[in-house]
N, C-alpha and C. Protein backbone atom coordinates (compact mmCIF):
# COMPACT_ATOMS: atom_id res chain seq x y z
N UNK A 1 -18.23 -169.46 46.24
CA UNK A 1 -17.20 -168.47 46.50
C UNK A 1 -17.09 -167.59 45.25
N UNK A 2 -16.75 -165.94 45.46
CA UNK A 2 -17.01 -165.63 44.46
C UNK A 2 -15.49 -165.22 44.49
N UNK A 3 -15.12 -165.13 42.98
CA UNK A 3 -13.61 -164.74 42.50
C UNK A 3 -13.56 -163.45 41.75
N UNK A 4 -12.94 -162.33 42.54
CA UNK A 4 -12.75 -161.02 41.51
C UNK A 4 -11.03 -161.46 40.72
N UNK A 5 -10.70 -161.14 39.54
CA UNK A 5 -9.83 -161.38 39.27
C UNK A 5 -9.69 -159.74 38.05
N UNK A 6 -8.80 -159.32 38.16
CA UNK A 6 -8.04 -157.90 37.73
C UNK A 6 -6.55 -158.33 37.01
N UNK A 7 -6.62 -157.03 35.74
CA UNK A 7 -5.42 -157.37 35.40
C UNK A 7 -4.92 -156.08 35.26
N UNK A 8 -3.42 -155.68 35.42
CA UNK A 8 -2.77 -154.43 35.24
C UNK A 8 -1.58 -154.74 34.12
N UNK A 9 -1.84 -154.08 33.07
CA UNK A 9 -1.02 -154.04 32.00
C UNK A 9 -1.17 -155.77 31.61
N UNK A 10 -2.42 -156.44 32.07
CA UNK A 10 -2.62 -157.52 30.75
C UNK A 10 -4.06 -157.53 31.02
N UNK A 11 -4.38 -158.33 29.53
CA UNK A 11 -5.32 -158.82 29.68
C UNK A 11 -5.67 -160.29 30.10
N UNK A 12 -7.13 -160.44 30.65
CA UNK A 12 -7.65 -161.62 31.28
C UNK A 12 -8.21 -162.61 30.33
N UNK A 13 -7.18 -163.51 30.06
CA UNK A 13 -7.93 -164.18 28.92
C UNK A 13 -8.38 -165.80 29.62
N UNK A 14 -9.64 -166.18 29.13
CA UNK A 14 -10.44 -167.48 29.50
C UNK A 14 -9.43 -168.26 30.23
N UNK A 15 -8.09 -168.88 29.42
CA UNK A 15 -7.17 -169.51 29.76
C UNK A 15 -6.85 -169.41 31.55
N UNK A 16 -6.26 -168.17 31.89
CA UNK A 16 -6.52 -167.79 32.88
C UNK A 16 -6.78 -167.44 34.19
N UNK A 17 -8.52 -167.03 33.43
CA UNK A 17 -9.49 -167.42 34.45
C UNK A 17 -10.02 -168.82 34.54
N UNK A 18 -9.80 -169.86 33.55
CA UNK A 18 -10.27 -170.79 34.24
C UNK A 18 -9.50 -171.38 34.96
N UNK A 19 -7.48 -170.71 34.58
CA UNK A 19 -6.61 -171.61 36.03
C UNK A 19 -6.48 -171.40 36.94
N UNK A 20 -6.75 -169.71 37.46
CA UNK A 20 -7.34 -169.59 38.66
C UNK A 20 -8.24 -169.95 39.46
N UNK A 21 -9.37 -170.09 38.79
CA UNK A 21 -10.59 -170.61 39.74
C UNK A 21 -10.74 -172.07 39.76
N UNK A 22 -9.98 -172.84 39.00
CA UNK A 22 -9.71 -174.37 39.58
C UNK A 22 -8.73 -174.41 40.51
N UNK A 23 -7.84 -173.17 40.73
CA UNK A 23 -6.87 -173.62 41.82
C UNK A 23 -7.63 -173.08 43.04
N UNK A 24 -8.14 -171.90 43.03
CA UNK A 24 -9.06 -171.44 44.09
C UNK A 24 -10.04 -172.10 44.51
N UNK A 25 -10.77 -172.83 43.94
CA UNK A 25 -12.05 -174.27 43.80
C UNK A 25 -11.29 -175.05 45.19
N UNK A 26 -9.86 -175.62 45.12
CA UNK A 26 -9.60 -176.67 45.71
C UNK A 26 -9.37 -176.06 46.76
N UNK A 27 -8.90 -174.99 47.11
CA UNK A 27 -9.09 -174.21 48.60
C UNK A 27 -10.34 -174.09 49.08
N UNK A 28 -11.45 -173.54 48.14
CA UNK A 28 -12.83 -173.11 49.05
C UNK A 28 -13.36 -174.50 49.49
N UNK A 29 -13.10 -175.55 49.16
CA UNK A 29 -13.23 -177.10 49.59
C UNK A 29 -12.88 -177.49 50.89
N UNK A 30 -11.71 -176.19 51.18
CA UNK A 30 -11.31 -177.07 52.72
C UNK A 30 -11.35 -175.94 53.55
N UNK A 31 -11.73 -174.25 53.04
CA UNK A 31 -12.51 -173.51 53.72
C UNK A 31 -13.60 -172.91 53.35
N UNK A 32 -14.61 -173.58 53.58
CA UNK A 32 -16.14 -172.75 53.01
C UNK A 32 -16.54 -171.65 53.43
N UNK A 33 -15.82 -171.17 54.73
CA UNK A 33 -16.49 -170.03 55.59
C UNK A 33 -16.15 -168.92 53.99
N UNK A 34 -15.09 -168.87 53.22
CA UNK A 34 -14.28 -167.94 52.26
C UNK A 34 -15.79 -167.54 51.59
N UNK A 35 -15.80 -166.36 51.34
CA UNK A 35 -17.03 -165.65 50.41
C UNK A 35 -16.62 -165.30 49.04
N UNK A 36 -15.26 -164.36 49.16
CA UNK A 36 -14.25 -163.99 48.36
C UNK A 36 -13.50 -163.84 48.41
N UNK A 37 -12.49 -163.53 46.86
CA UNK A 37 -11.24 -163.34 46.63
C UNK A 37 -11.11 -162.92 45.83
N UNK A 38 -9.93 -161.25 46.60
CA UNK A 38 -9.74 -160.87 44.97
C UNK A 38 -8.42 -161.14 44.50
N UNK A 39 -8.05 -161.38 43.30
CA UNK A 39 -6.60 -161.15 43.05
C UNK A 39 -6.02 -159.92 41.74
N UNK A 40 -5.41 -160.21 41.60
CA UNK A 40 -4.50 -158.60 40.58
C UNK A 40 -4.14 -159.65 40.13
N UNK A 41 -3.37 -159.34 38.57
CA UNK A 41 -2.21 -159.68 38.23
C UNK A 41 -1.23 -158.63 37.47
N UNK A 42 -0.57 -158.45 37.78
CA UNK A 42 0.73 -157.67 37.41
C UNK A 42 1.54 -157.94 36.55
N UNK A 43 1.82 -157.59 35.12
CA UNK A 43 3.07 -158.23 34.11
C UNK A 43 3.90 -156.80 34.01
N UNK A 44 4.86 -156.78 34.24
CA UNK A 44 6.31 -156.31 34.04
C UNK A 44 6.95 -156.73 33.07
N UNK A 45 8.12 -156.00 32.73
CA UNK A 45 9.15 -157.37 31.94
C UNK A 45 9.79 -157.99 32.46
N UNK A 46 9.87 -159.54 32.38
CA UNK A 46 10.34 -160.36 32.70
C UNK A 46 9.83 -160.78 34.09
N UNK A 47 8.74 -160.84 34.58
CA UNK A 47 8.02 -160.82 35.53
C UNK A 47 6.49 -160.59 35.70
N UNK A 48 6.09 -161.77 36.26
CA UNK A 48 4.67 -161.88 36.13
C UNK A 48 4.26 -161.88 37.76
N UNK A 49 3.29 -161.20 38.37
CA UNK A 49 2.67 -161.08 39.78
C UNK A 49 2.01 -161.30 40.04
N UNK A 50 1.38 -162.12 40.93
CA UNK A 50 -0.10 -162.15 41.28
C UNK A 50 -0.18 -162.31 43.15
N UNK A 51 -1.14 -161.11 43.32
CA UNK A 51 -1.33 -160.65 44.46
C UNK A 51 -2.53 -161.05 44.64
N UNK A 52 -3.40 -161.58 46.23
CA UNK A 52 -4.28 -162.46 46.05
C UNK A 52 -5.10 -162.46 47.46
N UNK A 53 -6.06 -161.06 47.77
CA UNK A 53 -6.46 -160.96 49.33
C UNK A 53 -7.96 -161.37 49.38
N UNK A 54 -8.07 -161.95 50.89
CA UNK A 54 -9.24 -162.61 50.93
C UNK A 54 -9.49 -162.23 52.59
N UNK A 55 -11.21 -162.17 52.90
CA UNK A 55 -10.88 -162.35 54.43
C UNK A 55 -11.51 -163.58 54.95
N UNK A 56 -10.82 -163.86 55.84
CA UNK A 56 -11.14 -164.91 56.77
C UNK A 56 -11.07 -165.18 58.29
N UNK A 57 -12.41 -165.26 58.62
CA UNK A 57 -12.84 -165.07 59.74
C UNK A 57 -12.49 -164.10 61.00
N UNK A 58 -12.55 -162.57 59.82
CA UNK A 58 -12.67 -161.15 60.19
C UNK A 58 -10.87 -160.96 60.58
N UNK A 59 -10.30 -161.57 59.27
CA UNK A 59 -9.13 -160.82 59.40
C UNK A 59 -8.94 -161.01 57.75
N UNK A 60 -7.79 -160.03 57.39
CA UNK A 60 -7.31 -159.78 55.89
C UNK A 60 -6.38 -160.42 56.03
N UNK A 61 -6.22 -161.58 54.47
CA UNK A 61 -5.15 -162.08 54.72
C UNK A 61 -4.88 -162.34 53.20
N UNK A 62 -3.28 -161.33 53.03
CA UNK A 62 -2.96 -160.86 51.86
C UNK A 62 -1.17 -161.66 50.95
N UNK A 63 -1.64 -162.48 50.28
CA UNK A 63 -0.51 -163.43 49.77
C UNK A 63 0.07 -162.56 48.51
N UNK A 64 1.11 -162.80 48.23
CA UNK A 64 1.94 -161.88 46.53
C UNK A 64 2.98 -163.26 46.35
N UNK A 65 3.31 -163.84 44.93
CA UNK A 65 3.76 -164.66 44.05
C UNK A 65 4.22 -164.00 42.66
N UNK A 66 5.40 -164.02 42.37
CA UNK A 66 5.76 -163.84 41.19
C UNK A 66 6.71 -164.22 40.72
N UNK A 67 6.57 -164.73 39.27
CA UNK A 67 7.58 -165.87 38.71
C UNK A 67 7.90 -165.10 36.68
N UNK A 68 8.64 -165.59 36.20
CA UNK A 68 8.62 -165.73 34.89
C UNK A 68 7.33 -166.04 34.15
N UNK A 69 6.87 -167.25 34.30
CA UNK A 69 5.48 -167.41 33.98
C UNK A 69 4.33 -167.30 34.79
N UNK A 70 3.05 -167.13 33.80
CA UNK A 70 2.07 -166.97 35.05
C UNK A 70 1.73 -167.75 35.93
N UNK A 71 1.16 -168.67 35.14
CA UNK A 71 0.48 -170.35 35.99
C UNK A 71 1.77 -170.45 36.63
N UNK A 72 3.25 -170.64 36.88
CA UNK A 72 3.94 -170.65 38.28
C UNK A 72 3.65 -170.12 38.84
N UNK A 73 3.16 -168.42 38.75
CA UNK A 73 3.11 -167.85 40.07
C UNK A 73 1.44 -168.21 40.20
N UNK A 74 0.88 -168.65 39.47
CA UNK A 74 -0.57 -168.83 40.39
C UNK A 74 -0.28 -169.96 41.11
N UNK A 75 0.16 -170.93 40.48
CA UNK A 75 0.45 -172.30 41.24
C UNK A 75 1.14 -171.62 43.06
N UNK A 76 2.44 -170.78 42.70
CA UNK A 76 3.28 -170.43 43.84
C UNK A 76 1.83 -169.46 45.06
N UNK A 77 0.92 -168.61 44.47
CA UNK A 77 -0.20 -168.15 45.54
C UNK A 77 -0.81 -169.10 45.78
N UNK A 78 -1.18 -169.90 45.23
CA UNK A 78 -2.24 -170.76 45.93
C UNK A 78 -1.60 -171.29 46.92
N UNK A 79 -0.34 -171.94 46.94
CA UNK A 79 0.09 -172.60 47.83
C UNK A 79 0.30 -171.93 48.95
N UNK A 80 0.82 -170.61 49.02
CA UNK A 80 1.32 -169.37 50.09
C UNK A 80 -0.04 -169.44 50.49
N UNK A 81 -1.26 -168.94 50.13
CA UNK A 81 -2.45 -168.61 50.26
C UNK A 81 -3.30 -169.99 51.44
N UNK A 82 -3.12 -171.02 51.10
CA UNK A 82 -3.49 -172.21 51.50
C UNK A 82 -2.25 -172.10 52.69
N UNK A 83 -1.61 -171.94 52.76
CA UNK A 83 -0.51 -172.06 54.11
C UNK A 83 -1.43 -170.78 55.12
N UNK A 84 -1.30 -169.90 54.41
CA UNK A 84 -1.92 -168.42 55.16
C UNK A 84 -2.91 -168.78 56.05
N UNK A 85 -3.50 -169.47 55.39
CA UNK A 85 -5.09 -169.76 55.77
C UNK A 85 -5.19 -171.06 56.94
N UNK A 86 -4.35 -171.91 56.79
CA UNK A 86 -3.81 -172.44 57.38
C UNK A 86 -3.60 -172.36 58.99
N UNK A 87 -2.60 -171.23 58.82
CA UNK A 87 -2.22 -170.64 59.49
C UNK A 87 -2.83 -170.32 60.33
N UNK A 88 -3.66 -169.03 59.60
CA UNK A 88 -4.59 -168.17 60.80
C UNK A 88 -6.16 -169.19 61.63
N UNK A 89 -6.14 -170.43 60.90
CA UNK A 89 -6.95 -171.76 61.06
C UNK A 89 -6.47 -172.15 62.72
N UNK A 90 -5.10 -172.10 62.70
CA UNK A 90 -4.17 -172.94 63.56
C UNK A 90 -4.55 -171.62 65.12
N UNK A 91 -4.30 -170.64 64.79
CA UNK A 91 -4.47 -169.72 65.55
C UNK A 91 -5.52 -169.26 66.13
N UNK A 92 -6.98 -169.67 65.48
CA UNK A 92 -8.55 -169.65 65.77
C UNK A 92 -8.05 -170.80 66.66
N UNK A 93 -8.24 -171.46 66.84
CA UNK A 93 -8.04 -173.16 67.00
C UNK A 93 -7.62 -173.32 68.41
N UNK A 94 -6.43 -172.30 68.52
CA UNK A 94 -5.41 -172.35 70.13
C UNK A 94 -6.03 -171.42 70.80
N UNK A 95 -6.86 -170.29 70.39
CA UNK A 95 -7.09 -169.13 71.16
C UNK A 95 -8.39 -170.58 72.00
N UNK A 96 -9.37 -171.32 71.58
CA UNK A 96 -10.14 -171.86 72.15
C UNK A 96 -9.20 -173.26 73.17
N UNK A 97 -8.29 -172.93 72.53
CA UNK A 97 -8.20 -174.38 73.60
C UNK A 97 -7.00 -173.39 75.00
N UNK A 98 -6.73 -172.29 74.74
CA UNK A 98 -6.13 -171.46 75.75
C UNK A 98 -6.95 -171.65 77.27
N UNK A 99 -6.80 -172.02 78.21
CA UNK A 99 -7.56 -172.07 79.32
C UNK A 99 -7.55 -170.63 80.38
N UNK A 100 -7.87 -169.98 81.06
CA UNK A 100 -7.99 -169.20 81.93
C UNK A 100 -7.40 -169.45 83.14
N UNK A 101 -5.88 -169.25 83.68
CA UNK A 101 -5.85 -169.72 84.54
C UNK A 101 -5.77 -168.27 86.03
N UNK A 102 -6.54 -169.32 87.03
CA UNK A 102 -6.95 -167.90 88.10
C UNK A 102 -5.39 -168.32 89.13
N UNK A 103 -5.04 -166.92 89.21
CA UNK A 103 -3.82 -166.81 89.65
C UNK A 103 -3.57 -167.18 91.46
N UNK A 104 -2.91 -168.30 92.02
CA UNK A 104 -3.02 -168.33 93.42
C UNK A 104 -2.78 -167.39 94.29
N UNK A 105 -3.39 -167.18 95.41
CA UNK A 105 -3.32 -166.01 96.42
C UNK A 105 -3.74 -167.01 97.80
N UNK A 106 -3.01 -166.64 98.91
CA UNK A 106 -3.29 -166.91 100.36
C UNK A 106 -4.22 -166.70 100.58
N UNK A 107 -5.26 -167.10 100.55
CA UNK A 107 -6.62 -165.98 100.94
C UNK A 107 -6.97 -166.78 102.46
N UNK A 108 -6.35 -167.55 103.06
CA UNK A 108 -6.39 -168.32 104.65
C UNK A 108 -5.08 -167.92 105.13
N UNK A 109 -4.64 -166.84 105.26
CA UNK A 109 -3.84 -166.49 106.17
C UNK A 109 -3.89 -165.79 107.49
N UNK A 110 -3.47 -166.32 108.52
CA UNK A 110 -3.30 -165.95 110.11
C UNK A 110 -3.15 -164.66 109.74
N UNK A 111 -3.92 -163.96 110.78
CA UNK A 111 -4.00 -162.60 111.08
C UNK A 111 -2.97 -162.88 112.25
N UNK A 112 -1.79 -161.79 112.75
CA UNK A 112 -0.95 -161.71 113.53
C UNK A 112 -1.90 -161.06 115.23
């Protein structure tokens, strides 16, 4: 899986990137179809962001986390992110087990 990772008004230091892509590691484990992911991170004052879109299985699916510190809010996307995914997992899943049902009609009825 490959990881784009961006920073706006910080820099990307090793630290990081390596706590992102161990938290991202334990997701691509339980979805391999994932190719990529990009995320941002955003520092403000007093506020740290991290926004975090990926597609999966031909839909965009776009998580945002932000805390005081960083590693909370990465910790807080991964988890949103892993629900997301989840999610749209749960929804692949029902569209196949949805059955077709053919609607009843009289089709043996007395002609008068």
């Amino acid at each position: 899986m490959k990881i784009k990772i961006s920073g706006h008004h910080v820099e990307i230091t090793e630290g990081i990137k390596q706590s992102i892509e161990n938290k991202f590691a334990k997701i691509s484990k339980h979805y391999p179809s994932l190719m990529e992911i990009d995320s941002t991170i955003t520092v403000e004052p007093n506020q740290q962001k991290l926004e975090v879109t990926t597609l999966y299985e031909g839909a965009k699916v776009t998580v945002n986390a932000s805390d005081k510190q960083l590693y909370v809010a990465i910790a807080k996307v991964t988890k949103k992110l892993q629900a997301a995914l989840a999610h749209r997992k749960g929804l692949l899943s029902a569209k196949f087990n949805n059955k077709f049902v053919v609607p009843q009609t009289d089709l043996y009825q007395a002609a008068p």
